[in-house]
N, C-alpha and C. Protein backbone atom coordinates (compact mmCIF):
# COMPACT_ATOMS: atom_id res chain seq x y z
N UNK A 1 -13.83 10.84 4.66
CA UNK A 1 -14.56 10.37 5.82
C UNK A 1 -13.78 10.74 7.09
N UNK A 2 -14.47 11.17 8.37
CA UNK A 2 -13.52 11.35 9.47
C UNK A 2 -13.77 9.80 10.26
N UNK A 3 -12.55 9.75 10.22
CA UNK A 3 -12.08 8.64 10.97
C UNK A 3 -12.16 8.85 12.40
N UNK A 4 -11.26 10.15 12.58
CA UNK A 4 -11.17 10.36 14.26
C UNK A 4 -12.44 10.22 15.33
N UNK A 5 -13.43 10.64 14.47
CA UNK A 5 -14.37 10.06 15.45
C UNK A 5 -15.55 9.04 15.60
N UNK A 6 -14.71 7.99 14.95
CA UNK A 6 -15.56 6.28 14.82
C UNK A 6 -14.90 5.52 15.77
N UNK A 7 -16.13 5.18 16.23
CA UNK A 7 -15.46 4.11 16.91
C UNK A 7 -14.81 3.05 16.93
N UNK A 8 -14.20 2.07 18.25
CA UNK A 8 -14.25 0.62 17.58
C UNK A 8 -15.13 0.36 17.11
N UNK A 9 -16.15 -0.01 17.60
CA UNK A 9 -17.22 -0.84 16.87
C UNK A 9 -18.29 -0.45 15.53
N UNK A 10 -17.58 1.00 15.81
CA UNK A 10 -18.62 1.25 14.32
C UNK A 10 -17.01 1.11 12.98
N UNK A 11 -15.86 1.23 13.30
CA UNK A 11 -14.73 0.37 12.45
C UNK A 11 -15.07 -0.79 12.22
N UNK A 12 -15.43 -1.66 12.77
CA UNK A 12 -15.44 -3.07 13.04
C UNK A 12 -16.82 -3.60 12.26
N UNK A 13 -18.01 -2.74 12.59
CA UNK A 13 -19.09 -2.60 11.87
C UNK A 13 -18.16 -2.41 10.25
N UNK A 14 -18.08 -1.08 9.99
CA UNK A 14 -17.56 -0.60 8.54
C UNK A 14 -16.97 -1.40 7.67
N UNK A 15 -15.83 -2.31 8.58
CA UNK A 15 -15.13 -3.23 8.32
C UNK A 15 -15.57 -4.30 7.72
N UNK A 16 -17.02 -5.07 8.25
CA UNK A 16 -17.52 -6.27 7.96
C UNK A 16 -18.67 -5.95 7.07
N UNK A 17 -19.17 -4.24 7.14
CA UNK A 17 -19.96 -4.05 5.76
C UNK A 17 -18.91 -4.23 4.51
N UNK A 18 -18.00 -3.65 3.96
CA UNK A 18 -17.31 -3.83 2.83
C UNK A 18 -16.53 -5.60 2.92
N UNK A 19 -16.45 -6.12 4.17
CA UNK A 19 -15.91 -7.68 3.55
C UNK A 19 -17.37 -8.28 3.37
N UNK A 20 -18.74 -7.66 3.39
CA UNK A 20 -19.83 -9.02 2.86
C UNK A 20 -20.03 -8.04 1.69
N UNK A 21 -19.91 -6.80 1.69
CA UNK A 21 -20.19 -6.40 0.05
C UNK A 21 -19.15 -7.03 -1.40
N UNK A 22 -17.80 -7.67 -0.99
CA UNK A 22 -16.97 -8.02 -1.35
C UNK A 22 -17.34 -9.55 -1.58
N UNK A 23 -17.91 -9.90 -0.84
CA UNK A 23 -18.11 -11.38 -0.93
C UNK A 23 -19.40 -11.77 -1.17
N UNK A 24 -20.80 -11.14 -1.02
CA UNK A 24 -21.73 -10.53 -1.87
C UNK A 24 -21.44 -10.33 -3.12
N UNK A 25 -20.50 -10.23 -4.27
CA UNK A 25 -20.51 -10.28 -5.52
C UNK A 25 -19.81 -11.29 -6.03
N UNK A 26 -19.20 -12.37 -4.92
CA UNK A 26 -18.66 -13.34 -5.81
C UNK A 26 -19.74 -14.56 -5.40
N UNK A 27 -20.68 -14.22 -4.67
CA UNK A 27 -21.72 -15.37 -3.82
C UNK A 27 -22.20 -16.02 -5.21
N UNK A 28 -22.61 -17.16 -5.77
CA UNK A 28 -23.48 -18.10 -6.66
C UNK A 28 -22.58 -17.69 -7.69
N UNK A 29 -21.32 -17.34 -7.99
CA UNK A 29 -20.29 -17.35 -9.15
C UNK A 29 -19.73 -18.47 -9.10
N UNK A 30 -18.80 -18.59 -10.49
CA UNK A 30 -18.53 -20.02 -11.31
C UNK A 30 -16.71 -19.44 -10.00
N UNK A 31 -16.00 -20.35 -10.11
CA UNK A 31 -14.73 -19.97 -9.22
C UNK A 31 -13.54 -19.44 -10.25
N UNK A 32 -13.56 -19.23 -11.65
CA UNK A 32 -13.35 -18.80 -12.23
C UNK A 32 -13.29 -17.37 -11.97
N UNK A 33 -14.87 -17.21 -12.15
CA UNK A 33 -15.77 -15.56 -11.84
C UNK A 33 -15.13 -14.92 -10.95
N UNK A 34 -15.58 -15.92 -9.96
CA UNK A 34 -15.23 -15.23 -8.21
C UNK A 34 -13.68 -15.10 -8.09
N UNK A 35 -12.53 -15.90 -8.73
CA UNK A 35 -11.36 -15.38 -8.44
C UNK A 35 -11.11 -14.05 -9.33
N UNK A 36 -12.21 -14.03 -10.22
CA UNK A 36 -11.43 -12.48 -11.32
C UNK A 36 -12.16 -11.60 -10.42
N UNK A 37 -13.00 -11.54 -9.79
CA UNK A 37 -13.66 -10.36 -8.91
C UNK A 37 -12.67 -10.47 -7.56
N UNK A 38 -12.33 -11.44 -7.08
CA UNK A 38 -11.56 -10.95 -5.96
C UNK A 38 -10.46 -10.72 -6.03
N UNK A 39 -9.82 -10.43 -7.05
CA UNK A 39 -8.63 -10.25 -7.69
C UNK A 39 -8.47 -8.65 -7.64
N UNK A 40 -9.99 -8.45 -8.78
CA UNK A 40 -10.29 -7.08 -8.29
C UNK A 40 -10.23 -6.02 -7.47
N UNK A 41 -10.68 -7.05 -6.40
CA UNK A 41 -11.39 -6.38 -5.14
C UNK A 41 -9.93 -6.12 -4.64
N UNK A 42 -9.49 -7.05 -4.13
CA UNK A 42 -7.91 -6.72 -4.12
C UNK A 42 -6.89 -5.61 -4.54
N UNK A 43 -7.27 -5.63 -6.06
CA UNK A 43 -6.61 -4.58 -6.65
C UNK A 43 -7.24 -2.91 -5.85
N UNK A 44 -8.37 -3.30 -5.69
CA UNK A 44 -9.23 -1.53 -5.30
C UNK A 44 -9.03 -1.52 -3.55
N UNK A 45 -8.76 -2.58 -3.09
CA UNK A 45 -7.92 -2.98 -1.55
C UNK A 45 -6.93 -1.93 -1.22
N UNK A 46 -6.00 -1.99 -2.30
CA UNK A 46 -4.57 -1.90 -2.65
C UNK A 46 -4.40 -0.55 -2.29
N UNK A 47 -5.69 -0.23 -3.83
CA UNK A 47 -5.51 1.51 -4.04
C UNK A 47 -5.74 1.81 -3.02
N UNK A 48 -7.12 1.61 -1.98
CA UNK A 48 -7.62 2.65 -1.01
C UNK A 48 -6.85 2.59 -0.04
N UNK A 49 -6.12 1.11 0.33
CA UNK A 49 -5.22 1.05 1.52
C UNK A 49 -3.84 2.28 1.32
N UNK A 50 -3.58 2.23 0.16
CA UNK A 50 -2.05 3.03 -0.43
C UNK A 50 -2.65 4.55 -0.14
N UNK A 51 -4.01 4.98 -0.12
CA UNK A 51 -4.40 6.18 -0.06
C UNK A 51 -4.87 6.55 1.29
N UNK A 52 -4.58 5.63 2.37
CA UNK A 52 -4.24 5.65 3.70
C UNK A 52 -6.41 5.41 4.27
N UNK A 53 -6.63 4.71 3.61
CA UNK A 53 -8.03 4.20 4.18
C UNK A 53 -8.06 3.13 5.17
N UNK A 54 -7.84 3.55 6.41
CA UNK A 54 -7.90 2.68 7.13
C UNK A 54 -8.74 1.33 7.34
N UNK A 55 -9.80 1.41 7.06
CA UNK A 55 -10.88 0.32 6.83
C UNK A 55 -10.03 -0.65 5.75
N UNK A 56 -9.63 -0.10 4.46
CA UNK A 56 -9.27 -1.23 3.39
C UNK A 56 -7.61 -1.62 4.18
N UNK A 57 -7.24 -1.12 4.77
CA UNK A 57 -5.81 -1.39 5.39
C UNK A 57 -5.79 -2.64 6.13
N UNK A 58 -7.11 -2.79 7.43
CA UNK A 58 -7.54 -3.64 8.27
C UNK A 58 -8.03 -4.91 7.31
N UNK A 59 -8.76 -4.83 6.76
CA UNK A 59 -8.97 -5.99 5.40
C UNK A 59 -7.84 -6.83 5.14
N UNK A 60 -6.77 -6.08 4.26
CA UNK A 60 -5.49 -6.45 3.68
C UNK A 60 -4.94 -7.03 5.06
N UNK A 61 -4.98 -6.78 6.43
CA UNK A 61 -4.56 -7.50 7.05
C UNK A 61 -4.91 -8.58 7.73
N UNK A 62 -6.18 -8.93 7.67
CA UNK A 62 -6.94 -9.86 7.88
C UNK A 62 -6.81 -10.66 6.69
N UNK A 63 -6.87 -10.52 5.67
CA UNK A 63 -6.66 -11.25 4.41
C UNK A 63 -5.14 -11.91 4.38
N UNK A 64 -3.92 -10.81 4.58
CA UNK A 64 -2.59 -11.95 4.92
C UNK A 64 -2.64 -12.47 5.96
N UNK A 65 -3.56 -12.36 6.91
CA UNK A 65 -3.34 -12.82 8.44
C UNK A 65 -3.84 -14.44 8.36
N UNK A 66 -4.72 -14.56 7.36
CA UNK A 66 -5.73 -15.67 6.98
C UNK A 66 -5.04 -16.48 5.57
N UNK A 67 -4.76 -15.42 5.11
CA UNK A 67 -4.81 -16.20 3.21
C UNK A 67 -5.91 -16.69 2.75
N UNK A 68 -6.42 -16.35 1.76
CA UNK A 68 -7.20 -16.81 0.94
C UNK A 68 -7.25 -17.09 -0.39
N UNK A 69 -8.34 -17.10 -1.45
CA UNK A 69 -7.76 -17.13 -2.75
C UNK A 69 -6.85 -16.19 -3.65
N UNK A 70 -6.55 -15.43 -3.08
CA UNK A 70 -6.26 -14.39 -4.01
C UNK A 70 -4.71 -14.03 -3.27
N UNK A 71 -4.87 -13.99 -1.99
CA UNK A 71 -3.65 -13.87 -1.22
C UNK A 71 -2.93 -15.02 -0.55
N UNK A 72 -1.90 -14.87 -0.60
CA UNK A 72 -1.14 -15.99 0.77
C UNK A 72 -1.25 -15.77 2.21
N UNK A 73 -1.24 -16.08 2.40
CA UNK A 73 -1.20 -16.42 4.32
C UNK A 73 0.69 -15.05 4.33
N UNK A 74 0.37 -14.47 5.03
CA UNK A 74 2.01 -13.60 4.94
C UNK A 74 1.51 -12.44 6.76
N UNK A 75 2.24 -13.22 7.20
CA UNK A 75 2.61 -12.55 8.56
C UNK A 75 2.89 -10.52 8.53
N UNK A 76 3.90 -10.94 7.83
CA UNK A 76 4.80 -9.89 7.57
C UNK A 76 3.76 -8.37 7.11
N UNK A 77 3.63 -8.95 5.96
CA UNK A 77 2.49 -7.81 5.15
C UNK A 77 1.33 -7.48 6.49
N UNK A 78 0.34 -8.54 7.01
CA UNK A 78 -0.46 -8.93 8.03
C UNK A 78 0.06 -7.38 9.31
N UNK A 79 0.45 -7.83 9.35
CA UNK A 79 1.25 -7.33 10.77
C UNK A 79 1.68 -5.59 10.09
N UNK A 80 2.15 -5.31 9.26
CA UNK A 80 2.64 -4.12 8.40
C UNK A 80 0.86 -3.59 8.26
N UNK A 81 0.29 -3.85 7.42
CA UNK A 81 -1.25 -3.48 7.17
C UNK A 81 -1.92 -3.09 8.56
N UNK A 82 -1.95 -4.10 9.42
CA UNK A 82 -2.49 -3.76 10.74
C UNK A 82 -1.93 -2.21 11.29
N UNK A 83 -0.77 -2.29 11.48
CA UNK A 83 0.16 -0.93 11.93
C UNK A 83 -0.78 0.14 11.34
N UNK A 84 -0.59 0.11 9.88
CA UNK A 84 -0.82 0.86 8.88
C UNK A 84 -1.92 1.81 9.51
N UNK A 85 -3.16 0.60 9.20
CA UNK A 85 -4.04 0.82 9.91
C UNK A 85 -4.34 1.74 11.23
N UNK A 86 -3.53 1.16 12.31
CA UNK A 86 -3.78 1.89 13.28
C UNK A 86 -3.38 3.05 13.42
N UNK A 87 -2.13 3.45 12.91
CA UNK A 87 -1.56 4.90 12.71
C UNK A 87 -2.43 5.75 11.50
N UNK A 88 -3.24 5.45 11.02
CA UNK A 88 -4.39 6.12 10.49
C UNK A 88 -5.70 6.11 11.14
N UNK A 89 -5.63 5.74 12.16
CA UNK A 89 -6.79 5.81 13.76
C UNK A 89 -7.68 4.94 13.04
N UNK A 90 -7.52 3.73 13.05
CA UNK A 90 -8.33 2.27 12.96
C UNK A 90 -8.24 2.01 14.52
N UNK A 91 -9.30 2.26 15.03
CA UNK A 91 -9.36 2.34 16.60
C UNK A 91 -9.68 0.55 16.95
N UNK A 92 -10.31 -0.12 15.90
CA UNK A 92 -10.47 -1.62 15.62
C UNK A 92 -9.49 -2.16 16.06
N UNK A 93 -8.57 -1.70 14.60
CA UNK A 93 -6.67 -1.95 14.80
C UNK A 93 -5.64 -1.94 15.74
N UNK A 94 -6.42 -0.69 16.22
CA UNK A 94 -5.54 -0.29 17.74
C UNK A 94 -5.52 -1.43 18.61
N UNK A 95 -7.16 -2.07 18.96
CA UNK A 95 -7.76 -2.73 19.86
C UNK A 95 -6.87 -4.20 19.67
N UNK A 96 -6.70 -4.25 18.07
CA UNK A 96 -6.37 -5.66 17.99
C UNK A 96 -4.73 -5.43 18.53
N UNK A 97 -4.43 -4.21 18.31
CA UNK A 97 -2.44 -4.04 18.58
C UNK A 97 -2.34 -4.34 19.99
N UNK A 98 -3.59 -3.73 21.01
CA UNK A 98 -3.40 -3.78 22.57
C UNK A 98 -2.35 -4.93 23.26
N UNK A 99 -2.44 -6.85 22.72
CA UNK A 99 -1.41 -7.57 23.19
C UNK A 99 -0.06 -7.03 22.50
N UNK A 100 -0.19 -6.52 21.66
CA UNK A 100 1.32 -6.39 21.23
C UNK A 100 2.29 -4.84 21.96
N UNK A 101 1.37 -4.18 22.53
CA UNK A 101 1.46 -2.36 22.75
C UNK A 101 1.62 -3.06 24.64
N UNK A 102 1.00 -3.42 24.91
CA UNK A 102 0.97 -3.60 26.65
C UNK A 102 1.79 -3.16 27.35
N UNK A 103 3.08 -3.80 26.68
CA UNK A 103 4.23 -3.68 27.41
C UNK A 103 4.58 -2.32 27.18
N UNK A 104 4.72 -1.35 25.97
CA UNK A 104 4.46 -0.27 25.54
C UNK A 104 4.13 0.53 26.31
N UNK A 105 2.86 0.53 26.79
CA UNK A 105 1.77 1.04 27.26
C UNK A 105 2.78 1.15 28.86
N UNK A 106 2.90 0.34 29.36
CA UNK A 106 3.36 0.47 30.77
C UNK A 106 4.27 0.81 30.93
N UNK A 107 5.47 0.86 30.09
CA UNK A 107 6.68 1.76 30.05
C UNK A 107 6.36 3.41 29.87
N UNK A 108 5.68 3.72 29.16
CA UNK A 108 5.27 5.15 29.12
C UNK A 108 4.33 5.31 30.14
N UNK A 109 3.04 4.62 30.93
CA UNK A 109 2.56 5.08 31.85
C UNK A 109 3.23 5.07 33.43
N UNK A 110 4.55 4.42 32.93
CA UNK A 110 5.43 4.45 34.37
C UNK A 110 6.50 5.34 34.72
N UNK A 111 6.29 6.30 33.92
CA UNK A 111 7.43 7.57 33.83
C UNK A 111 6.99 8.41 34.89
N UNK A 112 8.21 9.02 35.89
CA UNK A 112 8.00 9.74 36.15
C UNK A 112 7.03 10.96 36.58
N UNK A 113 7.50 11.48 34.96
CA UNK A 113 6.82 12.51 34.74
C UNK A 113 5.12 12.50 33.71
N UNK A 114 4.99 11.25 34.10
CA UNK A 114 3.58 10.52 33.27
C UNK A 114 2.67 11.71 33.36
N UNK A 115 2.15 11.65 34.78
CA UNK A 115 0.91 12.74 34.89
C UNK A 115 0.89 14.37 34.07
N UNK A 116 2.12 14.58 34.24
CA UNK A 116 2.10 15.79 33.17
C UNK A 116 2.25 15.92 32.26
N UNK A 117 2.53 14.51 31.36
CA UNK A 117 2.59 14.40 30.26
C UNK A 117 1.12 14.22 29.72
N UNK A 118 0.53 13.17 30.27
CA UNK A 118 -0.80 13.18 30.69
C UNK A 118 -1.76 14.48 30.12
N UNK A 119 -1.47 15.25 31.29
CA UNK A 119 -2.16 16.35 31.50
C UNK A 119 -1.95 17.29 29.89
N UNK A 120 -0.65 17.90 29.78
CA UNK A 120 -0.52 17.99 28.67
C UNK A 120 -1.12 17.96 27.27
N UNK A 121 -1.20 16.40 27.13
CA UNK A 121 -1.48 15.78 26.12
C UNK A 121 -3.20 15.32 26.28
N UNK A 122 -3.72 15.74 26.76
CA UNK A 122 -4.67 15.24 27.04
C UNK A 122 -5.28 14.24 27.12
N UNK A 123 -4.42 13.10 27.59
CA UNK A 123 -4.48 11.77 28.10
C UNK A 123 -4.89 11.33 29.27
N UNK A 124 -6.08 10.18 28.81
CA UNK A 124 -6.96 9.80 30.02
C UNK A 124 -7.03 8.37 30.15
N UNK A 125 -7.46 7.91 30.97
CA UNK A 125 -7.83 6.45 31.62
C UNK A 125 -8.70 6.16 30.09
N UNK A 126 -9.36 6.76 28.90
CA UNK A 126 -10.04 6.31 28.52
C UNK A 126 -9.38 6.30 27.17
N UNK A 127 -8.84 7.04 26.65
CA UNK A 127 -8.08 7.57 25.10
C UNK A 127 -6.90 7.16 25.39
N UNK A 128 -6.20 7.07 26.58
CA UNK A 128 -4.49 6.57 26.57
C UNK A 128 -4.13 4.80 25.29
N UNK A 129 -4.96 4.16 25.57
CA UNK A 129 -4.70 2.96 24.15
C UNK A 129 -4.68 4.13 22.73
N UNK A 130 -5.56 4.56 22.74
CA UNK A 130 -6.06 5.01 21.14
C UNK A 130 -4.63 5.99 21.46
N UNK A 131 -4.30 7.24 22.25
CA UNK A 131 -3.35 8.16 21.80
C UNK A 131 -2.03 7.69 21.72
N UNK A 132 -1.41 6.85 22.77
CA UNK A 132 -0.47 5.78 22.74
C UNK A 132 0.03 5.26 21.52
N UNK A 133 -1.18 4.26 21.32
CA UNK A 133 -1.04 3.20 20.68
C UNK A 133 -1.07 3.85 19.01
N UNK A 134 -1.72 5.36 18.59
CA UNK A 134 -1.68 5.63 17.47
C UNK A 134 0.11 5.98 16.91
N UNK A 135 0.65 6.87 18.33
CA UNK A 135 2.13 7.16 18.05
C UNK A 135 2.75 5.99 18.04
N UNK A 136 2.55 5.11 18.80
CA UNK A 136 3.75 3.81 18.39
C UNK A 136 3.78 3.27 17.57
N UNK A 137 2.10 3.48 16.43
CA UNK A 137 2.33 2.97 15.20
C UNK A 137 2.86 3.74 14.30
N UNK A 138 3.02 5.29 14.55
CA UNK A 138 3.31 6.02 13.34
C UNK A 138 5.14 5.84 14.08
N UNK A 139 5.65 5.86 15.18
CA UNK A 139 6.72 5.52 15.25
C UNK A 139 7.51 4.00 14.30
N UNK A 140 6.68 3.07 14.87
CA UNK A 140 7.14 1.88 14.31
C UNK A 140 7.41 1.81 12.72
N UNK A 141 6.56 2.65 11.91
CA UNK A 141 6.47 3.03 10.73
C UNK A 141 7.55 3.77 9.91
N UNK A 142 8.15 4.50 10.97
CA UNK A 142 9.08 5.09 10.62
C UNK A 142 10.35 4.46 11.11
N UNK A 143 10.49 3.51 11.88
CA UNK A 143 11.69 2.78 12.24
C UNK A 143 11.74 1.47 10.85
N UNK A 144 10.75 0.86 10.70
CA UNK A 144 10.87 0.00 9.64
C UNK A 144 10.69 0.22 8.03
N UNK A 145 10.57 1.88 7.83
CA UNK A 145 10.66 2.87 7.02
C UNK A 145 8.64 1.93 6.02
N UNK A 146 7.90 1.74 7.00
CA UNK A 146 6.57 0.92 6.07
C UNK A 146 6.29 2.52 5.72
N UNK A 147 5.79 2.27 3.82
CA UNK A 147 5.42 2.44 3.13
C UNK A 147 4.09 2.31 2.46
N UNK A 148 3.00 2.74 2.44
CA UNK A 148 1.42 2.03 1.97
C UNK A 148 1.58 1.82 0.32
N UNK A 149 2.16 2.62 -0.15
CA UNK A 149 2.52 2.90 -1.40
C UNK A 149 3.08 1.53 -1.76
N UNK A 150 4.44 0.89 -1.11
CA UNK A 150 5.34 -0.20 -1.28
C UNK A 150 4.68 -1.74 -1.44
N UNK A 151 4.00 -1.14 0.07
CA UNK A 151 2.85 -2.71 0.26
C UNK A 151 1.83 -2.77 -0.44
N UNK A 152 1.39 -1.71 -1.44
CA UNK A 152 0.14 -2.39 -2.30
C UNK A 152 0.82 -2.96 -3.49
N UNK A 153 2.19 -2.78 -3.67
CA UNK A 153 2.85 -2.93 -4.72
C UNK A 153 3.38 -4.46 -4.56
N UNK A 154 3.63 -4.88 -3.32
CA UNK A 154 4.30 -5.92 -3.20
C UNK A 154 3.72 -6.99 -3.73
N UNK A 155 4.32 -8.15 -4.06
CA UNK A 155 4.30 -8.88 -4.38
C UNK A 155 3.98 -10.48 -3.27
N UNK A 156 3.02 -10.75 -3.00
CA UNK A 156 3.08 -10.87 -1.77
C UNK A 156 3.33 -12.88 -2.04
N UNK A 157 4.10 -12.94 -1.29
CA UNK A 157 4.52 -14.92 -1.11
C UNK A 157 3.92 -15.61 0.29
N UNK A 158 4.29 -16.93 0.34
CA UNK A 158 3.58 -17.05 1.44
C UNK A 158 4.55 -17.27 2.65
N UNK A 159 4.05 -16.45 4.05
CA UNK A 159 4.98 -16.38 4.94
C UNK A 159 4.40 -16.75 6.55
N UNK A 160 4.32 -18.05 6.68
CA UNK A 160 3.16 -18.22 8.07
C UNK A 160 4.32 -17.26 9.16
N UNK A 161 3.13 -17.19 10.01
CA UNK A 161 3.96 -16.65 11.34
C UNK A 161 5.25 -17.17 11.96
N UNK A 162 6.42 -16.53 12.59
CA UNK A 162 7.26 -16.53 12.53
C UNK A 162 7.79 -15.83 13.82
N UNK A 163 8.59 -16.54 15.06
CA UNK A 163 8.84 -15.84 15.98
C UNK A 163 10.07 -15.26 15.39
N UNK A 164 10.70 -15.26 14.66
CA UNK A 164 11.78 -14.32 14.10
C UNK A 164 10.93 -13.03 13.87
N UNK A 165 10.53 -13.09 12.45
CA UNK A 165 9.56 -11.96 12.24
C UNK A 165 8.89 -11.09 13.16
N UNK A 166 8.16 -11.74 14.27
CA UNK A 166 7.82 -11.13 15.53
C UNK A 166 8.43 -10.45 16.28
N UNK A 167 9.56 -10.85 16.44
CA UNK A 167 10.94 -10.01 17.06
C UNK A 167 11.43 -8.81 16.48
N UNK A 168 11.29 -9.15 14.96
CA UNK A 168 11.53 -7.37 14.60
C UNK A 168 10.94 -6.54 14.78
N UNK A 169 9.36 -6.91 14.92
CA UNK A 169 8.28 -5.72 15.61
C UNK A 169 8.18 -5.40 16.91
N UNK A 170 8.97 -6.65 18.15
CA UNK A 170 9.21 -6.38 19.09
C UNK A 170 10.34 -4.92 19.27
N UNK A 171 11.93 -5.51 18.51
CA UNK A 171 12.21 -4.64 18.06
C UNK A 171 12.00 -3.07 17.63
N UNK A 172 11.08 -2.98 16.91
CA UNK A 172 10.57 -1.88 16.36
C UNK A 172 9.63 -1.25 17.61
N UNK A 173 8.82 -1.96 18.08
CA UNK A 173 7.99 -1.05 19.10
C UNK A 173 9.12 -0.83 20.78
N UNK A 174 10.28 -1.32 20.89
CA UNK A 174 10.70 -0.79 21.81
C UNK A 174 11.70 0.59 21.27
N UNK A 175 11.99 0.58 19.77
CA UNK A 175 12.54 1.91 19.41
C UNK A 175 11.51 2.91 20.18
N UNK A 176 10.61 2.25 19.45
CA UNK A 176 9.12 3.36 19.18
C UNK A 176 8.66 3.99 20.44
N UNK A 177 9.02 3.11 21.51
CA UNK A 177 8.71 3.72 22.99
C UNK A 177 9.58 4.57 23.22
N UNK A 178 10.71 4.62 23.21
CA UNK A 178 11.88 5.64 23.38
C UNK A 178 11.36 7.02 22.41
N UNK A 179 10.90 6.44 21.01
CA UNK A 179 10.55 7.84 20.00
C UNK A 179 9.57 9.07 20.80
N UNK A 180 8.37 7.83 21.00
CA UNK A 180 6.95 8.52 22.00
C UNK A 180 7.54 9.19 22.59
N UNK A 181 8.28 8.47 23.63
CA UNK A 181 8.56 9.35 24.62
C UNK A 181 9.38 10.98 24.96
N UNK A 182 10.14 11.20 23.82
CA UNK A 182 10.71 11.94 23.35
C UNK A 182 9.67 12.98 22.75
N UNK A 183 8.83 12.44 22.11
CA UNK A 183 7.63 12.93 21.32
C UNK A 183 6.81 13.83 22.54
N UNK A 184 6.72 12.81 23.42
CA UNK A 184 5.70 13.48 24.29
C UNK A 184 6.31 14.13 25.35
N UNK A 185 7.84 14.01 25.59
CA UNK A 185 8.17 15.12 26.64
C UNK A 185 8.84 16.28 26.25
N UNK A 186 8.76 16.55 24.42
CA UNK A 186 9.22 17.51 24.10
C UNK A 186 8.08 18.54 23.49
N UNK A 187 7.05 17.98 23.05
CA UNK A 187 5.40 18.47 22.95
C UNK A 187 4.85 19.01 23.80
């Protein structure tokens, strides 16, 4: 499927077709039933997220972001899945990263040499979130070495939100601004 050119809202659409088709087969089941199907569903989560499907990536992170039956409530994973996501152009994902990227965002649009990087890169008042915000996730990714492969594997416990935890992604996205930037004034 091309991703690159869906939108938010048709992500967001895509998104909420496969969570009612998902929940559409456990609807009028015994809870027995419905936990071996969403167990399932989970498991085929896993695969497509590990095979870089952005749509099942955004799921898995809404699902640790929430917890439900099948998963725990886990920040960590949550927050990792989301990334995931967006560095595979979940433009949804992106949208949801925007409070976390802001500050991001204004350090690289306050350079200098912005406009010609800009120009360059073909960055506009309208794509600068989506082009931005896709490198700081494939940066961040590579500073906290995330893995899709690792995280379908994990084992997941329960981890509510956590201003510690938060800090390492703070962490991680101010590497990641320094990476971009490097990225984009050597491109």
């Amino acid at each position: 499927m091309n991703y690159e050119s869906m939108s938010s809202s048709q992500f967001k659409t895509a998104i909420s077709a496969r969570r009612e088709r998902i929940y559409a087969k456990i609807d009028k089941k015994g809870s027995i039933a419905a936990a071996k199907i969403l167990e399932e569903e989970y498991e085929q989560l896993c695969a497509d997220a590990a095979g870089g499907d952005p749509i099942a990536e955004d799921i898995l992170a809404e699902w640790f972001r929430n917890g439900n039956q099948v998963v725990p409530e886990n920040i960590d994973l949550s927050t990792r899945w989301l990334i995931m996501a967006g560095a595979n152009g979940n433009k949804f994902s992106l949208d949801r990263l925007k409070l976390h990227f802001s500050y991001a965002f204004d350090r690289i649009i306050a350079l200098e040499d912005f406009g010609q990087i800009a120009y360059k890169h073909n960055i506009d008042e309208y794509n600068y979130q989506y082009v931005l915000g896709k490198l700081i996730c494939d940066a961040v990714i590579d500073y906290l070495k995330i893995d899709a492969l690792e995280l379908a594997k994990a084992k997941p416990i329960p981890l509510p939100f956590s201003s510690i935890i938060m800090r390492q992604y703070d962490r991680a996205i101010d590497k990641a601004v320094e990476t971009v930037i490097e990225y984009l004034r050597r491109k």
